[in-house]
C-alpha atoms as a PDB file:
ATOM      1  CA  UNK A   1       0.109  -3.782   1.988  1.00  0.00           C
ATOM      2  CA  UNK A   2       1.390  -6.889   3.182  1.00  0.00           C
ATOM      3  CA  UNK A   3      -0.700  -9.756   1.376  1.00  0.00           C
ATOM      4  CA  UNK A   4      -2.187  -7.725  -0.905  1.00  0.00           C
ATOM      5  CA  UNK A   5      -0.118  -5.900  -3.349  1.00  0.00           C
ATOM      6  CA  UNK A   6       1.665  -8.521  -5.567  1.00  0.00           C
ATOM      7  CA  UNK A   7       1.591  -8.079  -9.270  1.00  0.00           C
ATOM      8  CA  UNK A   8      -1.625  -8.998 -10.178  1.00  0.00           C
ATOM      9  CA  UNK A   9      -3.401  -6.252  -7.842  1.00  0.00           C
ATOM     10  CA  UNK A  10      -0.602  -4.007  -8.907  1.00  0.00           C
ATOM     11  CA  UNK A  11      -1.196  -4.269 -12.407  1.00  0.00           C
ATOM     12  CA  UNK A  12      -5.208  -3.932 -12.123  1.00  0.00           C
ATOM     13  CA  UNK A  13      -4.720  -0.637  -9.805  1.00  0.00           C
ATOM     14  CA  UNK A  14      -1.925   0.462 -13.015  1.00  0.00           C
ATOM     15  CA  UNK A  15      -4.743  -0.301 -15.369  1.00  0.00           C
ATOM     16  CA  UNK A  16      -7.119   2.562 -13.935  1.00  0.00           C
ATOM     17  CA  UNK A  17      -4.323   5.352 -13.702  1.00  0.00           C
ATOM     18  CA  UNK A  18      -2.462   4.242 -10.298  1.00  0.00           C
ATOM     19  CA  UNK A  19       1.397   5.851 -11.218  1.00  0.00           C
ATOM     20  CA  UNK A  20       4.027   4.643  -8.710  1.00  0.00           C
ATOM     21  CA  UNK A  21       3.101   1.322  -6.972  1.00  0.00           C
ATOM     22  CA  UNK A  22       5.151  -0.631  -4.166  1.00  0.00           C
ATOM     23  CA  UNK A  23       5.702  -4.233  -3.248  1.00  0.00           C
ATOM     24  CA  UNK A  24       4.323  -6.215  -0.731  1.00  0.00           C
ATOM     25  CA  UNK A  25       6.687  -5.170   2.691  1.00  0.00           C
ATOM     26  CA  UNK A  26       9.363  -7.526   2.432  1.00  0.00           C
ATOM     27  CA  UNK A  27      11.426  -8.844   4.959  1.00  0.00           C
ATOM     28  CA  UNK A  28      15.236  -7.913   4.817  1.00  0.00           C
ATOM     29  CA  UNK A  29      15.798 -11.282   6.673  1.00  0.00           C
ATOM     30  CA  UNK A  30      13.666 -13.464   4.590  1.00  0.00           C
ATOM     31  CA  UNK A  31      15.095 -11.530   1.720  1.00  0.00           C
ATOM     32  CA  UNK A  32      18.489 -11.973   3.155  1.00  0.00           C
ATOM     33  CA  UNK A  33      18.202 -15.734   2.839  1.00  0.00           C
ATOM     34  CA  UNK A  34      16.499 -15.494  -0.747  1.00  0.00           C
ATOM     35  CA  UNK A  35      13.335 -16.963   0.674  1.00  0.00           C
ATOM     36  CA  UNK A  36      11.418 -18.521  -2.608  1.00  0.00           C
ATOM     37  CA  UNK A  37       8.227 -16.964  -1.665  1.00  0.00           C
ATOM     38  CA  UNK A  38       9.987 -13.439  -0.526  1.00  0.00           C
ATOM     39  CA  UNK A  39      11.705 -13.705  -4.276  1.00  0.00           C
ATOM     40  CA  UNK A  40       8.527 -14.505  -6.179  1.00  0.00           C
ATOM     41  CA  UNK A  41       7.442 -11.159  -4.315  1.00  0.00           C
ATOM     42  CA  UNK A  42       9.765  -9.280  -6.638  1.00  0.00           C
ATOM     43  CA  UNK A  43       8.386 -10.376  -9.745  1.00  0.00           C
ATOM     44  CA  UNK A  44       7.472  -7.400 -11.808  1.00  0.00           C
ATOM     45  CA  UNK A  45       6.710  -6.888 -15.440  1.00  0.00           C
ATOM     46  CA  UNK A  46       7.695  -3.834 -18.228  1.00  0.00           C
ATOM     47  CA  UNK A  47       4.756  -2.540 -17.321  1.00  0.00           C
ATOM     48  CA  UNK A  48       5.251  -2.597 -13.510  1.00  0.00           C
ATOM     49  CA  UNK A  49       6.559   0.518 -13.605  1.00  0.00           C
ATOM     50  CA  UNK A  50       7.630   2.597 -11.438  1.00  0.00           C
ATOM     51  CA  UNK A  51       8.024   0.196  -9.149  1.00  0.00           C
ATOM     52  CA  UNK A  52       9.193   0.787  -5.317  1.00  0.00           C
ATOM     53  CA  UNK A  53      10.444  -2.046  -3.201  1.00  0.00           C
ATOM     54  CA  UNK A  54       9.357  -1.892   0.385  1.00  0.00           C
ATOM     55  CA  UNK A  55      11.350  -3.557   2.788  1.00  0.00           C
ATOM     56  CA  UNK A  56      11.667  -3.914   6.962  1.00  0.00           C
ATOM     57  CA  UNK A  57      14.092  -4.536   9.052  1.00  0.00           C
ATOM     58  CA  UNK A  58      16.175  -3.160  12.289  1.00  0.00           C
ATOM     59  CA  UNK A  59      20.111  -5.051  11.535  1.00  0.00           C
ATOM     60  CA  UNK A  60      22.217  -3.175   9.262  1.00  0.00           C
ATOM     61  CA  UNK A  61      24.223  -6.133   8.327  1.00  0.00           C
ATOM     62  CA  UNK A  62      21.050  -8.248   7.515  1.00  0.00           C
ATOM     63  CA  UNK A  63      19.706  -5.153   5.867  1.00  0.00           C
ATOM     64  CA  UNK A  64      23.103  -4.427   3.341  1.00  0.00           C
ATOM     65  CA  UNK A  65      23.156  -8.088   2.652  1.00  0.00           C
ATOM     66  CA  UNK A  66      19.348  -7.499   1.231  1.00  0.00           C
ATOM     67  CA  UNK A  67      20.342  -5.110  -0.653  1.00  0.00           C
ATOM     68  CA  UNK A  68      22.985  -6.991  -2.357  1.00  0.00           C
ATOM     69  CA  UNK A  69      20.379  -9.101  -3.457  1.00  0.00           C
ATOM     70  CA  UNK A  70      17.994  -6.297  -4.446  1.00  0.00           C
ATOM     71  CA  UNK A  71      20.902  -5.070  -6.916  1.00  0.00           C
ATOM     72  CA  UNK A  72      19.934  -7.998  -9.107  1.00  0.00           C
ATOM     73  CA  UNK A  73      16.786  -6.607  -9.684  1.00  0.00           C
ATOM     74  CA  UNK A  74      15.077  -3.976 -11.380  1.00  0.00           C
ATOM     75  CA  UNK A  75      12.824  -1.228  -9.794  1.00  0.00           C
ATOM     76  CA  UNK A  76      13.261   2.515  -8.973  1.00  0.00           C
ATOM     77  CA  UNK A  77      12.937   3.154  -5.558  1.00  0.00           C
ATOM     78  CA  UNK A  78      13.725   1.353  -1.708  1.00  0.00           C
ATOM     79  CA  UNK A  79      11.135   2.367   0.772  1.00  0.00           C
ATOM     80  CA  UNK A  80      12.110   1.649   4.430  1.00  0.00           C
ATOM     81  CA  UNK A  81       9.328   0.634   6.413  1.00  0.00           C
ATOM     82  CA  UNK A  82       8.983   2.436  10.177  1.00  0.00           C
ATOM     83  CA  UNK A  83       5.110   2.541  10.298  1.00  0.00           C
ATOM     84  CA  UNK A  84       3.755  -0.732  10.430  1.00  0.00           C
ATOM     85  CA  UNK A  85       1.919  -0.949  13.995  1.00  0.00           C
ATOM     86  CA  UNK A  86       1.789  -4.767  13.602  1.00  0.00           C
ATOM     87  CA  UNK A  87       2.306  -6.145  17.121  1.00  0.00           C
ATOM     88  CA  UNK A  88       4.575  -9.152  15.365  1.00  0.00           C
ATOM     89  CA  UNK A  89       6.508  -6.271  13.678  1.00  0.00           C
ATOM     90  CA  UNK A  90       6.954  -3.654  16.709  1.00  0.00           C
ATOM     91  CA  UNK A  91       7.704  -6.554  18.863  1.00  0.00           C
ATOM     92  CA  UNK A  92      10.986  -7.480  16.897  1.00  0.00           C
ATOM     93  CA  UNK A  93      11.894  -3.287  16.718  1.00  0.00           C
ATOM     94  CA  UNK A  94      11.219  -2.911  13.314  1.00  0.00           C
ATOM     95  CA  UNK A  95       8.276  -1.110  11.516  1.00  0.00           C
ATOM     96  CA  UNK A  96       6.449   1.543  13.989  1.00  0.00           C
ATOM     97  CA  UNK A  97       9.027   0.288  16.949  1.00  0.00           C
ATOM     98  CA  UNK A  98      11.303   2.345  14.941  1.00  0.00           C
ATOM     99  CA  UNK A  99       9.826   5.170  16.276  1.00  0.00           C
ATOM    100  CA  UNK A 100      11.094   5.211  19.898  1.00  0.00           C
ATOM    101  CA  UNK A 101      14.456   5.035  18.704  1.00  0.00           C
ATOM    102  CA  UNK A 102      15.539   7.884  16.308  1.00  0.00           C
ATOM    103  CA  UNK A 103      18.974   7.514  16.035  1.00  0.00           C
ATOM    104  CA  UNK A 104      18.585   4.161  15.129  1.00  0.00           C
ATOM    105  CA  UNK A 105      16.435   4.938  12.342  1.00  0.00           C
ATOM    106  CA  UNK A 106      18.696   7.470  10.894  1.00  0.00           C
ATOM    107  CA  UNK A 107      21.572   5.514  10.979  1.00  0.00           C
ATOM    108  CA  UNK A 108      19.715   2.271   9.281  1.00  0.00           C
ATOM    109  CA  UNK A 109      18.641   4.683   6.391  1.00  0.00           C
ATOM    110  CA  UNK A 110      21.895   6.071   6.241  1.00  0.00           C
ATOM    111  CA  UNK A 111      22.987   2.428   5.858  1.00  0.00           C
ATOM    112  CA  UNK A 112      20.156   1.846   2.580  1.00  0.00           C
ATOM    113  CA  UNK A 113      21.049   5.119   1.214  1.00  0.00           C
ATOM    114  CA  UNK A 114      24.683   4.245   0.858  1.00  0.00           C
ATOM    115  CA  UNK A 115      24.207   1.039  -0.397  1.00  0.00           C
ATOM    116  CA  UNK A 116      21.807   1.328  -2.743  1.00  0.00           C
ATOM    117  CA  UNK A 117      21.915   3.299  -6.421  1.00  0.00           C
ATOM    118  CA  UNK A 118      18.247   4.263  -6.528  1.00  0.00           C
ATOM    119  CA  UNK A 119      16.676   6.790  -4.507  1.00  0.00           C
ATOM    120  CA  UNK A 120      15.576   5.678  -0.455  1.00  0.00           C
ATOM    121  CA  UNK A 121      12.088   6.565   1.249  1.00  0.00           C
ATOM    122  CA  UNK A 122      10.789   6.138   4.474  1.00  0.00           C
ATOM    123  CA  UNK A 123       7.500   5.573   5.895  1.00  0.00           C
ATOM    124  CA  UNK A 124       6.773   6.899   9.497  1.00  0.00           C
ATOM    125  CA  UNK A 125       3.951   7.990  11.506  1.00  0.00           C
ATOM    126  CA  UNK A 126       2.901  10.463  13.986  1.00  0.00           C
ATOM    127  CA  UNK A 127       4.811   9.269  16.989  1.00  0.00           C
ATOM    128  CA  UNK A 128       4.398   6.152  18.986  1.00  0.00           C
ATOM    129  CA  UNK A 129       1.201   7.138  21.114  1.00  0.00           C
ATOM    130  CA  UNK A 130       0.101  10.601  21.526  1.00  0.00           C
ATOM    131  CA  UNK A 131       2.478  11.294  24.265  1.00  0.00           C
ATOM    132  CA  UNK A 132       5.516  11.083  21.930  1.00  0.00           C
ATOM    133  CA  UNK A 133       4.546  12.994  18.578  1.00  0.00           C
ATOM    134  CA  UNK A 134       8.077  12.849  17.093  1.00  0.00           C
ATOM    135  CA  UNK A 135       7.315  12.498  13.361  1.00  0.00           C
ATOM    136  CA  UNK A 136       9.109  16.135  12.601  1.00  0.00           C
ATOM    137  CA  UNK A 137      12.471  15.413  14.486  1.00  0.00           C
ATOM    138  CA  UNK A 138      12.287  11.904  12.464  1.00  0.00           C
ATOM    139  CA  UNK A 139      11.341  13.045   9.623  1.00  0.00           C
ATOM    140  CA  UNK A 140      14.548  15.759  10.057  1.00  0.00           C
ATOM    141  CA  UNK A 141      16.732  13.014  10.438  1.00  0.00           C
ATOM    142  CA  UNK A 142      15.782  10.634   7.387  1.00  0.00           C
ATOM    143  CA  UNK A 143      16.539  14.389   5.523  1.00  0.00           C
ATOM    144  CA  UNK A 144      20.022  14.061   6.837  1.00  0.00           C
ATOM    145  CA  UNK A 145      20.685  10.674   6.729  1.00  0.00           C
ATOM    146  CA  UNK A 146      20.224  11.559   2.823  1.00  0.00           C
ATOM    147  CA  UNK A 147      16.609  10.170   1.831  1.00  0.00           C
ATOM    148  CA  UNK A 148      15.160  11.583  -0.737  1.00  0.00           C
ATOM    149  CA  UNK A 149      11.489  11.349   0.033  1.00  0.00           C
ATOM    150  CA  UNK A 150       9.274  10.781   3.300  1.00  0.00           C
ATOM    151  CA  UNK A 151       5.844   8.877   3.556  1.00  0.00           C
ATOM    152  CA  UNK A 152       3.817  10.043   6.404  1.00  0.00           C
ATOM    153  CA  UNK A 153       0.778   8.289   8.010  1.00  0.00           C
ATOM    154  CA  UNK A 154      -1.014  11.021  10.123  1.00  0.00           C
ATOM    155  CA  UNK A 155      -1.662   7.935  13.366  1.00  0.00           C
ATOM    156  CA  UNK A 156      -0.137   6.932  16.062  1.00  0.00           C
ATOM    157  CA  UNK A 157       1.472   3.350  16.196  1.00  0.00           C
ATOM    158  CA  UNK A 158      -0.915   2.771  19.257  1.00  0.00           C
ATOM    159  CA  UNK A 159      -3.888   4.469  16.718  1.00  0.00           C
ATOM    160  CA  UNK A 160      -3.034   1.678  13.970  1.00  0.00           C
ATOM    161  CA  UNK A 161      -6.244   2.376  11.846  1.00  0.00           C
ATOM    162  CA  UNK A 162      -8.644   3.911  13.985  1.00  0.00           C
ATOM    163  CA  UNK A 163      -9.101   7.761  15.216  1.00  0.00           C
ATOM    164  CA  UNK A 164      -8.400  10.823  13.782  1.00  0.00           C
ATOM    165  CA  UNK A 165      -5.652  11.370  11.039  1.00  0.00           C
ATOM    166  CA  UNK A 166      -4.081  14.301  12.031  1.00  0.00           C
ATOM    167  CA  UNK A 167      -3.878  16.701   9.410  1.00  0.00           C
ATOM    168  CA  UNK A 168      -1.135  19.568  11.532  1.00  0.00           C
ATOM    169  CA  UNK A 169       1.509  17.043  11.912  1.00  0.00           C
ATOM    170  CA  UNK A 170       1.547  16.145   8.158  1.00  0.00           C
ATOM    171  CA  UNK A 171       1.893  19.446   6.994  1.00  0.00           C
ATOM    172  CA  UNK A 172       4.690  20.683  10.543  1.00  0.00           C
ATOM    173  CA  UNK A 173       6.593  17.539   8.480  1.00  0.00           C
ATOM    174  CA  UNK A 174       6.044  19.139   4.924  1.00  0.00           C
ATOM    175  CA  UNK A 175       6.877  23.028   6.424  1.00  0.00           C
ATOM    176  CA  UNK A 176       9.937  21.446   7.664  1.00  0.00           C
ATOM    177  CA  UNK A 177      11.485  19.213   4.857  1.00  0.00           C
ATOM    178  CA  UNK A 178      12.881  19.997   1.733  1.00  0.00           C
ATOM    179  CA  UNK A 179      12.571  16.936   0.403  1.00  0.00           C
ATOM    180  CA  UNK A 180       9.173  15.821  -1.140  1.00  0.00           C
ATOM    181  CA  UNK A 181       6.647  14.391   1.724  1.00  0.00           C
ATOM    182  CA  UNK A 182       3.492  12.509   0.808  1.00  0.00           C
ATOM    183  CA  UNK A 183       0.645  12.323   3.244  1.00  0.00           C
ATOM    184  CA  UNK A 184      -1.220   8.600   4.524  1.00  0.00           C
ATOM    185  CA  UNK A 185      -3.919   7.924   6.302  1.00  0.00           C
ATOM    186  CA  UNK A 186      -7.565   7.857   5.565  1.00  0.00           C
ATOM    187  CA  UNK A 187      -7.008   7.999   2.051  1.00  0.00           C
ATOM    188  CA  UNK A 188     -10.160   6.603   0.849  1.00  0.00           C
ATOM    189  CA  UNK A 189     -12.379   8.719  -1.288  1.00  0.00           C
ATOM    190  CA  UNK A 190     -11.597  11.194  -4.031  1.00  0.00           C
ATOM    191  CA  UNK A 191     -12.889  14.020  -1.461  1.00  0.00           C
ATOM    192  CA  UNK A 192     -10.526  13.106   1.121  1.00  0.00           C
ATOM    193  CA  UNK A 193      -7.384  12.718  -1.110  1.00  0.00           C
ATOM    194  CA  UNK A 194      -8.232  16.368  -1.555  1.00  0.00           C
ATOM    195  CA  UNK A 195      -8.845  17.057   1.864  1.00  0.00           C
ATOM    196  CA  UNK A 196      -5.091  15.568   2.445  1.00  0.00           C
ATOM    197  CA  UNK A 197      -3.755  18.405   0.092  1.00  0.00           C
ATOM    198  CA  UNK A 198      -5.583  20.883   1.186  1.00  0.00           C
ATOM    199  CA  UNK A 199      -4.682  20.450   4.959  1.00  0.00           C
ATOM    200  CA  UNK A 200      -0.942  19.466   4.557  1.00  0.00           C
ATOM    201  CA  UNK A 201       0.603  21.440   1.965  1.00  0.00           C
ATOM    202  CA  UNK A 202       1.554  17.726   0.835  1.00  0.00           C
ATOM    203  CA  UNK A 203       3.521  17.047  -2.543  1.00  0.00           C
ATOM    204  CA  UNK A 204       1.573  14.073  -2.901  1.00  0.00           C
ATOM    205  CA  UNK A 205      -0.650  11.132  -1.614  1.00  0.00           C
ATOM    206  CA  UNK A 206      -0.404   7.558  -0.862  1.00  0.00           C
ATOM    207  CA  UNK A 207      -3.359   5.688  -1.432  1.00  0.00           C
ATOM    208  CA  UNK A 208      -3.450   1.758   0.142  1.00  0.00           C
ATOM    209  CA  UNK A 209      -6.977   1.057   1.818  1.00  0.00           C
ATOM    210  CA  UNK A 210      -8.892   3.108  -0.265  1.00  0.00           C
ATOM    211  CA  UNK A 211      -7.901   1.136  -3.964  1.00  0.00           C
ATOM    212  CA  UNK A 212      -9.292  -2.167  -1.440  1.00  0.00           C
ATOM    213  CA  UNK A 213     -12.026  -3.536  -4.238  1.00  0.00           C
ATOM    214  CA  UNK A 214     -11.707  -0.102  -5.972  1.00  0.00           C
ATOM    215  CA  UNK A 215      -8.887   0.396  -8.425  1.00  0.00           C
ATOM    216  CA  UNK A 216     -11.740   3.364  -9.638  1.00  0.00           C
ATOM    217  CA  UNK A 217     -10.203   5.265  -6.779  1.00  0.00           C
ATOM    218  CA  UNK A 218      -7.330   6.566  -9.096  1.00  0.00           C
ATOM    219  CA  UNK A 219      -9.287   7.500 -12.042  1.00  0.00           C
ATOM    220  CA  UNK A 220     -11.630   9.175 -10.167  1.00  0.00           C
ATOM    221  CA  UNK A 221      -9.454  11.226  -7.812  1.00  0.00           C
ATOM    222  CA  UNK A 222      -7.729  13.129 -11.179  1.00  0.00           C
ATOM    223  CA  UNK A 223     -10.912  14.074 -12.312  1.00  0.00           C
ATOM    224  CA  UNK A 224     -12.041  14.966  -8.630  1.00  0.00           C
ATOM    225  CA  UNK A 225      -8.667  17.068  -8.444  1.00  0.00           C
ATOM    226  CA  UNK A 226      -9.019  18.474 -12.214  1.00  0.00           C
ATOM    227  CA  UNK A 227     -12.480  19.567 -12.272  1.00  0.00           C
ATOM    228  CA  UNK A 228     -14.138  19.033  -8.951  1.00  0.00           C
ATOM    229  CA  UNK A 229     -16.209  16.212  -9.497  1.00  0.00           C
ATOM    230  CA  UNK A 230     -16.146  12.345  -9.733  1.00  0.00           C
ATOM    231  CA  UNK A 231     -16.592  11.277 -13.031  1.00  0.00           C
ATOM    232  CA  UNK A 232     -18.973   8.128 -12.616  1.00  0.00           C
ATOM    233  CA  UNK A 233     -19.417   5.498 -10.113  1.00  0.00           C
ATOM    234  CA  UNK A 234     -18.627   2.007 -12.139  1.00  0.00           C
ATOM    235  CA  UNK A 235     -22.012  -0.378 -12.232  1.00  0.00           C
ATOM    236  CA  UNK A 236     -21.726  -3.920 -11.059  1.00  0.00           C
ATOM    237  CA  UNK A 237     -20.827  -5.268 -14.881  1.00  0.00           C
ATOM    238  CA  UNK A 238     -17.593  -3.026 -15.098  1.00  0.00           C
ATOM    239  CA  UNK A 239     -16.898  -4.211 -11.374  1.00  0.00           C
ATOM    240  CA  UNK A 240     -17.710  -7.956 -12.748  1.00  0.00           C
ATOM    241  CA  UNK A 241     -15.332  -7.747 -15.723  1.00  0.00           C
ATOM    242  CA  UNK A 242     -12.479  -6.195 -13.368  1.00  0.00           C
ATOM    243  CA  UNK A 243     -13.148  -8.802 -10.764  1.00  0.00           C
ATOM    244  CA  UNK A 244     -12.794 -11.703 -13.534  1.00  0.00           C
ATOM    245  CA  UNK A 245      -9.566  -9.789 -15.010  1.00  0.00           C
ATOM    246  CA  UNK A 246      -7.931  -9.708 -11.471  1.00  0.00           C
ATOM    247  CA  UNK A 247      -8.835 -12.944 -11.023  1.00  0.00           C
ATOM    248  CA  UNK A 248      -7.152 -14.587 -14.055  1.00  0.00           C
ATOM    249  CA  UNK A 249      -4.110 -12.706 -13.619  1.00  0.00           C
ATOM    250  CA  UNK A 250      -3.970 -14.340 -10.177  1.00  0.00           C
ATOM    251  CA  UNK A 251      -4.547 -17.418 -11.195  1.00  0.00           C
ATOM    252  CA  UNK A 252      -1.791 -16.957 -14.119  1.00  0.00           C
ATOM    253  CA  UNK A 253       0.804 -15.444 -11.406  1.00  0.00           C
ATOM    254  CA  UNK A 254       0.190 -17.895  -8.495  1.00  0.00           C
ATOM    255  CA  UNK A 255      -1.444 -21.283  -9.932  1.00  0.00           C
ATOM    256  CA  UNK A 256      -5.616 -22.047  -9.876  1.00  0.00           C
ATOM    257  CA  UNK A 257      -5.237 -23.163  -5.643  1.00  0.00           C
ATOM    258  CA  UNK A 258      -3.107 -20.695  -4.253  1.00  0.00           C
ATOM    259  CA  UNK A 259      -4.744 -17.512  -7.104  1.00  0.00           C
ATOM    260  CA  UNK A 260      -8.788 -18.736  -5.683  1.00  0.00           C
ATOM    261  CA  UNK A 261      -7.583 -18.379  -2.510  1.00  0.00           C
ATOM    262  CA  UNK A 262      -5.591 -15.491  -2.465  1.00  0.00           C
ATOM    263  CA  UNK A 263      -8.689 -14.036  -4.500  1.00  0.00           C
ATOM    264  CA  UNK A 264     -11.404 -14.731  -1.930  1.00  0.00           C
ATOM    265  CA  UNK A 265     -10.544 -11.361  -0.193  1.00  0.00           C
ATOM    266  CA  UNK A 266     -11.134  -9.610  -2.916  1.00  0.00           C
ATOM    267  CA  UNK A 267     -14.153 -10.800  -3.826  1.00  0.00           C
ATOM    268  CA  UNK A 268     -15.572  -9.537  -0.401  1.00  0.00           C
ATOM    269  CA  UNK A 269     -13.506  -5.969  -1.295  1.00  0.00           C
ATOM    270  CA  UNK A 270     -14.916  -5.764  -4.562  1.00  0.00           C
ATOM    271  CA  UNK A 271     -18.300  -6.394  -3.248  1.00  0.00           C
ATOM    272  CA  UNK A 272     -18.882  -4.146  -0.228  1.00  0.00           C
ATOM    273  CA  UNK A 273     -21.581  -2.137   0.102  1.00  0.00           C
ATOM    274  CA  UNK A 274     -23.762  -4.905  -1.019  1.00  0.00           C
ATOM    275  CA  UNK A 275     -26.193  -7.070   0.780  1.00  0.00           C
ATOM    276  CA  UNK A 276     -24.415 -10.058  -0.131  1.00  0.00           C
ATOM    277  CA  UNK A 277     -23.259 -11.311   2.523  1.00  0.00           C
ATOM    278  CA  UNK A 278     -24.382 -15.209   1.401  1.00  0.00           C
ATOM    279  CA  UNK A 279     -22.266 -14.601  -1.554  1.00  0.00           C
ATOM    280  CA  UNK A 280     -18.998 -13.450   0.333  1.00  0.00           C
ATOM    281  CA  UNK A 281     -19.387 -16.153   2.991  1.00  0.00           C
ATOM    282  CA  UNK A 282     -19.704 -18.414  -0.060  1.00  0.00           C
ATOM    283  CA  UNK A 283     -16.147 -16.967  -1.410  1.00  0.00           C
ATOM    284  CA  UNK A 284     -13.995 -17.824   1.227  1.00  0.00           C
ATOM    285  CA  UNK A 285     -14.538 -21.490   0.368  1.00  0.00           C
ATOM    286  CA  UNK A 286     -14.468 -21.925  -3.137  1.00  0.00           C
ATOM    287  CA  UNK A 287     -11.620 -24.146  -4.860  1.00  0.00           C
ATOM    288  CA  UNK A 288     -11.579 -23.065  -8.106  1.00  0.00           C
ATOM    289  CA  UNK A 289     -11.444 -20.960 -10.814  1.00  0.00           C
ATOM    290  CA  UNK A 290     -14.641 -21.818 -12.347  1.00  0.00           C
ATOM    291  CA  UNK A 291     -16.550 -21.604  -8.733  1.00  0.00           C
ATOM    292  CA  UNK A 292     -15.202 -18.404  -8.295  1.00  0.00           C
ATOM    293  CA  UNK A 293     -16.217 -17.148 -12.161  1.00  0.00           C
ATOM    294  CA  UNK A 294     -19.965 -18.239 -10.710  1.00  0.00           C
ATOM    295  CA  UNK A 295     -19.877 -16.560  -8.216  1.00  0.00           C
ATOM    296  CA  UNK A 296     -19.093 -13.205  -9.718  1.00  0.00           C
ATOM    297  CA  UNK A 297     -21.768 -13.646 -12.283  1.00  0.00           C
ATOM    298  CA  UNK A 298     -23.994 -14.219  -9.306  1.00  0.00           C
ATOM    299  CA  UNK A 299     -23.039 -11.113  -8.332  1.00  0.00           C
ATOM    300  CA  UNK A 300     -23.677  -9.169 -11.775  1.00  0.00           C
ATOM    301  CA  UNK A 301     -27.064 -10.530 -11.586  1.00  0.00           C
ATOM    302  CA  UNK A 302     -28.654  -9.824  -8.790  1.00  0.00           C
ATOM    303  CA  UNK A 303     -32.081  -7.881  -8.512  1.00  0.00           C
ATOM    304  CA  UNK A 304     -31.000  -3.925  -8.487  1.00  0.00           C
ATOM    305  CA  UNK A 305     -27.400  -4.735  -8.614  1.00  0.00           C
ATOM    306  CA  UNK A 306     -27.307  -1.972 -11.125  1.00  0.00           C
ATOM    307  CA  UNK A 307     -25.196   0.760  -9.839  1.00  0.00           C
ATOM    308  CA  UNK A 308     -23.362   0.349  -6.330  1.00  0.00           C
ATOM    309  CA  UNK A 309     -19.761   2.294  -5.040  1.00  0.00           C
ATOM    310  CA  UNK A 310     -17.283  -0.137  -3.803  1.00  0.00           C
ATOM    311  CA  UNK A 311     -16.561   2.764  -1.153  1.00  0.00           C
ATOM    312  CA  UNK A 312     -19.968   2.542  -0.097  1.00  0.00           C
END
């Protein structure tokens, strides 16, 4: 969730039931040279918790020296990124370029898990194209190497976001782990959350995509899960007040310029499904607070603005 999970969006998702929440993916490098901007994407609060700190990287010696600096800090979990299908990523062997190289992988989490007093995961997917479905022998070797809990996005690297999820190789991971595995991919409703249990076996699911505009998504997937049913669909004024709430706490965290802008994305997120496409083209060039403020009470007002599903 490069770009998109920093505190304030953290905090908003914690605010409608979201548990466990991770950082932005960090750069062991940029970390490694205490970056100001890779620091400031540390920045957690009491109730930032529990917090998971992703990072990525392929040098053990960059990586240990990233950890050093990630001592200093509080939070309750390392992930190690090897799914990102990022062509900027892959091209430098890190994220899903991780994949083609097993033994690397396993010795680079061997590396976090013995430098680090928290508990290591990894994220992987599938295999690198459909040709090379590796995800179980991985996923057997970030066991040994001593993690203590596996992410797994049912894609491809060469997939990215598009295609099928495939449901058999998340749950040949789970049948073959003892460690807890959580299921990714497609995670975007409270139906298909479900649908992830039911066709894995997984311990749990990680939701990115789906919370996109829709921090509902956690609320309603423990009723779905409970009782079978989602509990309401939230009308345009409780997705107005949320918007202005994420929106000040953005502003607070990164100053009016860089919080507007950094907002502008998630004005279109929060507004999807609507014919409003003057409105979102009008985001992405507002300045300021105040502009932005207008345009969300734009929003609430429009004729049969009512009732609408971010997810729709």
């Amino acid at each position: 969730m490069a770009g998109i999970s920093d505190l304030p969006y953290r905090l908003i998702n914690r605010s409608f039931g979201c548990e466990l929440a991770f950082t932005e993916m960090i750069s062991a490098t940029a970390l490694a040279h205490k970056s100001k901007g890779t620091l400031k994407m540390l920045s957690s609060t009491a109730g930032d918790r529990p917090l998971g700190v992703q990072i990525l990287g392929a040098d053990p010696e960059i990586i240990k020296r990233a950890l050093d600096i990630l001592s200093e800090y509080v939070f309750d979990v390392i992930d190690f990124n090897a799914a990102c299908p990022a062509s900027k990523v892959v091209s430098g062997g890190k994220g899903s370029g991780l994949l083609r190289e097993p033994e690397k992988l396993q010795r680079l989490l061997k590396v976090i898990v013995e430098n680090t007093r928290v508990p290591v995961t990894v994220k992987i997917r599938s295999g690198w194209d459909e040709t090379s479905i590796n995800a179980a022998e991985i996923a057997l070797r970030a066991q040994d190497a001593g993690v203590s809990g596996l992410f797994i996005h049912g894609r491809t690297k060469t997939q990215k976001y598009c295609g099928q999820v495939d449901y058999s190789i998340i749950r040949k991971v789970k049948e073959s782990l003892k460690i807890p595995v959580i299921a990714s991919g497609d995670a975007l409703t409270p139906e298909l959350i479900n649908k992830l249990f039911c066709e894995t076996g997984c311990d749990g699911v990680a939701v990115a995509r789906g919370a996109l505009g829709n921090p509902w998504i956690f609320t309603e997937t423990v009723e779905y899960l409970k009782n079978g049913a989602v509990p309401f669909s939230p009308d345009v004024y409780e997705i107005a007040r949320t918007m202005r709430e994420h929106l000040a706490w953005n502003v607070a965290f990164h100053g009016e310029k860089t919080g507007v802008i950094h907002f502008r994305k998630f004005f279109a997120w929060y507004a999807k499904g609507r014919a409003v496409r003057d409105l979102k083209g009008r985001a992405f060039s507002v300045g300021t607070q105040d502009e932005m403020l207008r345009l969300i009470e734009e929003l609430q007002t429009l004729p049969s603005a009512c009732h609408f599903s971010p997810n729709s």
